[in-house]
Every structure is written in C-alpha cells, then in structure tokens.
Protein backbone atom coordinates (compact mmCIF):
# COMPACT_ATOMS: atom_id res chain seq x y z
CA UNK A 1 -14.20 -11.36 38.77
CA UNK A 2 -13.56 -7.42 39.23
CA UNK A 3 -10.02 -5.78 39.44
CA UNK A 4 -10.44 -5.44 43.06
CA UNK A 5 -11.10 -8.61 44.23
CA UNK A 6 -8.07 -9.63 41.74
CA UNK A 7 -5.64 -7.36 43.04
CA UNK A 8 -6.61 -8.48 46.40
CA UNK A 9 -6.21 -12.26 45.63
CA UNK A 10 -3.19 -11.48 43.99
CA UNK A 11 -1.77 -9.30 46.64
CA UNK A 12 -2.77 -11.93 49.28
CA UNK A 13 -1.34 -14.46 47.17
CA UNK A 14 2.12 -12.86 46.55
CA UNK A 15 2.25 -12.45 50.61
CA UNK A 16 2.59 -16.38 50.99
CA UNK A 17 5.16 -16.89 48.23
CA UNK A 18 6.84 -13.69 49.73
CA UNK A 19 6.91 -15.63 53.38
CA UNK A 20 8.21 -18.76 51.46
CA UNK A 21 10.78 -17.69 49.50
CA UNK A 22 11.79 -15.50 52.53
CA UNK A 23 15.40 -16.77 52.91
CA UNK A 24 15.94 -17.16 49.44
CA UNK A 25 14.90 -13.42 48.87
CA UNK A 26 17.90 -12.59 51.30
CA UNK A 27 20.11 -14.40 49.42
CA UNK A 28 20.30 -12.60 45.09
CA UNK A 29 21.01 -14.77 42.69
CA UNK A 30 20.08 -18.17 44.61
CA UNK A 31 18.17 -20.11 42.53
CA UNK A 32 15.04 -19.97 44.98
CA UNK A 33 15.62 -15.77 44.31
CA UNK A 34 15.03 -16.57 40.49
CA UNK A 35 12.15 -18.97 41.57
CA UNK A 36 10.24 -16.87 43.66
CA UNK A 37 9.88 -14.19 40.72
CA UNK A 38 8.47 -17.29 38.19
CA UNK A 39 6.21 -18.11 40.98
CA UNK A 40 5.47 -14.29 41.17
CA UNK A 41 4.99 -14.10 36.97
CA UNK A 42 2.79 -17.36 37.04
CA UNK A 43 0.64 -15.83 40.20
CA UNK A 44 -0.29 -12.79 37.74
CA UNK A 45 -1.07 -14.67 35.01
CA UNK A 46 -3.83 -17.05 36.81
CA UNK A 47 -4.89 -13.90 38.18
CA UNK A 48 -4.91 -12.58 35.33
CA UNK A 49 -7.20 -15.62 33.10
CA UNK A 50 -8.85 -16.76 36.10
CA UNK A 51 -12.30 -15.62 34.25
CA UNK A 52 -11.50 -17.73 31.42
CA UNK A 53 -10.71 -20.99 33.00
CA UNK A 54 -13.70 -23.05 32.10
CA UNK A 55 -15.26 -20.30 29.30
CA UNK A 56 -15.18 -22.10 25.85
CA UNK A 57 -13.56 -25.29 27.18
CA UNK A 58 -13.56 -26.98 24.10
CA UNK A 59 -11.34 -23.91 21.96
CA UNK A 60 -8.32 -25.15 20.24
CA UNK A 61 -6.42 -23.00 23.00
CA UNK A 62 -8.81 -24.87 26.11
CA UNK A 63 -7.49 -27.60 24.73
CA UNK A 64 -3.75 -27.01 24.55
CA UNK A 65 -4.33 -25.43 28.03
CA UNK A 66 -5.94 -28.73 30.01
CA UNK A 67 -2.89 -30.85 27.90
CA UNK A 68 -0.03 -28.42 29.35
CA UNK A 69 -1.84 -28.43 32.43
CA UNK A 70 -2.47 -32.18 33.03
CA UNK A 71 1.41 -32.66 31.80
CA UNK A 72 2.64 -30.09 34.01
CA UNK A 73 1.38 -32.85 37.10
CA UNK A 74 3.91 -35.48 35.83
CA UNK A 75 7.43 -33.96 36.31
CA UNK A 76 6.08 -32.14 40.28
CA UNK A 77 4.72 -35.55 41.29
CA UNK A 78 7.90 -38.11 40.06
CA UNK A 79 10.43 -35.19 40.63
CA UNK A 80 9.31 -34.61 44.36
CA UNK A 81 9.03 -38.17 44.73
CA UNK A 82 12.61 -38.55 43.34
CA UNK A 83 14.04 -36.16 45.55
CA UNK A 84 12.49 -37.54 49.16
CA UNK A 85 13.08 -40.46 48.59
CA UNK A 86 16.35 -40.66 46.79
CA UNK A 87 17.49 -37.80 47.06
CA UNK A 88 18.53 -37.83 51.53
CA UNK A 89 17.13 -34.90 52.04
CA UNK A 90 18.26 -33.65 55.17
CA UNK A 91 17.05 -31.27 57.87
CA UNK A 92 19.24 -28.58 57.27
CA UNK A 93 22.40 -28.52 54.52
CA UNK A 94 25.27 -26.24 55.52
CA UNK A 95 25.75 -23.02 53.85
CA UNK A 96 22.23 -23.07 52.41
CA UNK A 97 18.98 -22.26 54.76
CA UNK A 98 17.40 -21.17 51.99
CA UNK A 99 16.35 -24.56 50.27
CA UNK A 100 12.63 -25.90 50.76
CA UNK A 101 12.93 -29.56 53.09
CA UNK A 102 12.94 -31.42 49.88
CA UNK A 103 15.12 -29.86 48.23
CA UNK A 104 18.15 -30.12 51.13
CA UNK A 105 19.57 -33.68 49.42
CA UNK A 106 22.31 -34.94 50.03
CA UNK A 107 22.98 -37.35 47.25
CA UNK A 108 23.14 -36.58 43.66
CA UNK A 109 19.45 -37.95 42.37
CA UNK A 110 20.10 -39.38 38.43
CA UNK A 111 17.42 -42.09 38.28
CA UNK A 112 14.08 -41.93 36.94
CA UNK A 113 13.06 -38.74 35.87
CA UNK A 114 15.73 -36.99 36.58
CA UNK A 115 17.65 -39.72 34.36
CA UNK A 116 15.94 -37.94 31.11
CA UNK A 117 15.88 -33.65 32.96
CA UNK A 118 17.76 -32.52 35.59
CA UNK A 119 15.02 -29.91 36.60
CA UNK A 120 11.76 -31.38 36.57
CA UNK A 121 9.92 -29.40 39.09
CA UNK A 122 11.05 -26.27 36.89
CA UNK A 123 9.70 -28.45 33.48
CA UNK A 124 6.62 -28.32 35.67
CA UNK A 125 6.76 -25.00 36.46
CA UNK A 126 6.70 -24.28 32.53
CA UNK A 127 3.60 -26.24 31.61
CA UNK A 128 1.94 -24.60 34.28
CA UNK A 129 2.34 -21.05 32.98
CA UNK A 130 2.50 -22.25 29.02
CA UNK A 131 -1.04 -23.99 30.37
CA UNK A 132 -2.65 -21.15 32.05
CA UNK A 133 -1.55 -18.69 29.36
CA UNK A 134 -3.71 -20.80 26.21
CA UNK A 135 -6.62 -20.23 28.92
CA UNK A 136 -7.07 -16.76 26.85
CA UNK A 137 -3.87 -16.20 24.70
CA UNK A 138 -3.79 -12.29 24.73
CA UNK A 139 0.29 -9.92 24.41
CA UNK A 140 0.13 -9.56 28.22
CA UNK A 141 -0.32 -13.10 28.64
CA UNK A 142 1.93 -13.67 26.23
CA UNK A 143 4.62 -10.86 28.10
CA UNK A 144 3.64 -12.62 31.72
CA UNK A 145 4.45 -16.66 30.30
CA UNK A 146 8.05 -15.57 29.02
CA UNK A 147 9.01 -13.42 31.89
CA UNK A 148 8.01 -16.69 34.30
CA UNK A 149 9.94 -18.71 31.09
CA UNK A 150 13.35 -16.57 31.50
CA UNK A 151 12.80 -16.72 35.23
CA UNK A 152 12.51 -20.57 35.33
CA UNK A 153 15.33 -20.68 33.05
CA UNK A 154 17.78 -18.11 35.83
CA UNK A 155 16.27 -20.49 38.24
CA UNK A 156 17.62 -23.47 36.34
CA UNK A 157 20.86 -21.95 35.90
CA UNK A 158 21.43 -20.68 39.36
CA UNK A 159 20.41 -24.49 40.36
CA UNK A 160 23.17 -25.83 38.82
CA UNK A 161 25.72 -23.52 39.83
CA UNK A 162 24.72 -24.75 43.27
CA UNK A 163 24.86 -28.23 42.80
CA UNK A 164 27.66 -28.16 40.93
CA UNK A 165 28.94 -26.24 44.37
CA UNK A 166 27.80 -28.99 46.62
CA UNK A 167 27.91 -32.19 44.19
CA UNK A 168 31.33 -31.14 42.69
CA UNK A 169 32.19 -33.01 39.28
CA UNK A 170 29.35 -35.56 39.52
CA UNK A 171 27.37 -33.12 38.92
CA UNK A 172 28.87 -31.53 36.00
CA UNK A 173 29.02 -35.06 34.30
CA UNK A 174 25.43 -35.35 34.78
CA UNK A 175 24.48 -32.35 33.09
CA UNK A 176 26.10 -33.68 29.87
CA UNK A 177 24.17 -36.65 30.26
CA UNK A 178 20.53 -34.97 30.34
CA UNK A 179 18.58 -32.00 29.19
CA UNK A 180 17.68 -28.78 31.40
CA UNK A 181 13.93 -29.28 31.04
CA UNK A 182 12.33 -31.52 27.87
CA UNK A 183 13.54 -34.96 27.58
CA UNK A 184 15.58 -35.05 24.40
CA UNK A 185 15.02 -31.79 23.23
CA UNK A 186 15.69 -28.83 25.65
C-alpha cells in the first residue's frame, strides 16, 4: 500500500476517533483524553504494518501476533459485557458527558473479569497494539507500541482517579483486591 493512500486512511481514520473522543478531548487529563491518544498510537501502527498482516504468516513473530491478537478479543468481549449488564449504565452520569454509553455505570462492577483486572478493555487495548506490532517488529514499531503502552497506562490511571471520585472507598478497596491489567501479574 503507498504512503499516500496510508496517510489518507490514517488521516480519515484519526477523524472518527477525533469525533469520538470529542468531549473527552475538551476535558485534559480525563481518562478518555489519555485514551484517545492510545487509540491514536495503535491507529499508526496498523497503518503502519498493514502490508505485513498476512506476509509470512507462519514467522515466529506471525505467530505471537495472531496469539496477542486472538487474546486481545477476550477481555473487550467479557469486559463490555460486564459493564452493560452489571455495571447500570445509565444515559447520562452527572459531572461526566464525556464517558462512552457503556461506560456511564452506576454500580461498582467486581465480578467476573473484572474480579481478576479492573481495566480489561485497556488489557485489550494492549494485546491489540503488542499484536499488531509482532506483525513486522521494526524501532518505530517498537517506539509506536510503548507510546500506546504509557498511554493505556495514563488512561488506566486517570480511570481510577475517576472512579475512585464517583465510587468513593469501594473503589479504592477494590483496587487492592485486583491487578491494573494481567491477572496476577500486572
């Protein structure tokens, strides 16, 4: 694919995350602020090894790629799932238009996945760019996957200072009770 048509795609691309993160890009520091530049750091990186994709699909680093990517299904689908329907999301949460519809809950979610993570749409996130990055490891890659990393990881943070906001000391007890994004280990 030329540089054109990838600049385009990724221009294009950036314009819809730019419309959906729109209130959260009015708001520094949110955690959807944080979000929208992982989504941003992930966006250049497909962009960047969408040649690869399929090239060599049997490559130690194909490999690792389809695992990451195939595991990075597991925490969106159970953690969205998790959220509407335990979660009471609500139309609109005081104080904070800039939350997506499923994330506007109004009870503290601690069962099923997020019994083991507390951010598993973020977990998600990671595999995603870890996953897309072993498409064709290369420094930029490399320089695109942490920046989305360190992104996911403000995002995380700024998500908990708002729920710890909103939830109050339930919260804070259940962060000592799980991990940020790996079950057991991180």
């Amino acid at each position: 694919m030329g540089y054109i048509i990838k600049l385009i795609a990724f221009v294009l691309l950036s314009v819809c995350l730019i419309w959906i993160s729109r209130d959260s890009l009015h708001v520094p520091r949110s955690h959807g602020f944080f979000r929208f530049f992982s989504w941003e750091f992930i966006l250049a990186l497909f962009v960047f090894n969408v040649d690869s994709w399929f090239r060599d699909i049997f490559s130690w680093h194909q490999v690792i790629s389809w695992f990451l990517l195939i595991i990075s299904i597991i925490p969106l689908v159970f953690g969205v799932r998790s959220l509407t329907g335990q979660g009471n999301p609500v139309e609109k949460r005081f104080g904070e238009p800039q939350l997506l519809s499923f994330e506007k809950t109004t009870s503290l979610v601690d069962t099923g996945i997020y019994h083991y993570i507390r951010h598993p749409l973020y977990s998600s996130l990671l595999f995603l760019a870890w996953g897309i990055f072993f498409k064709i490891p290369s420094l930029l890659g490399a320089l695109f996957a942490m920046a989305a990393t360190l992104s996911l990881l403000a995002t995380a943070k700024a998500d908990e200072t708002e729920c710890i906001l909103f939830f109050g000391p339930a919260y804070e007890a259940y962060m000592k009770k799980t991990k940020r994004f790996i079950p057991f280990l991180l």
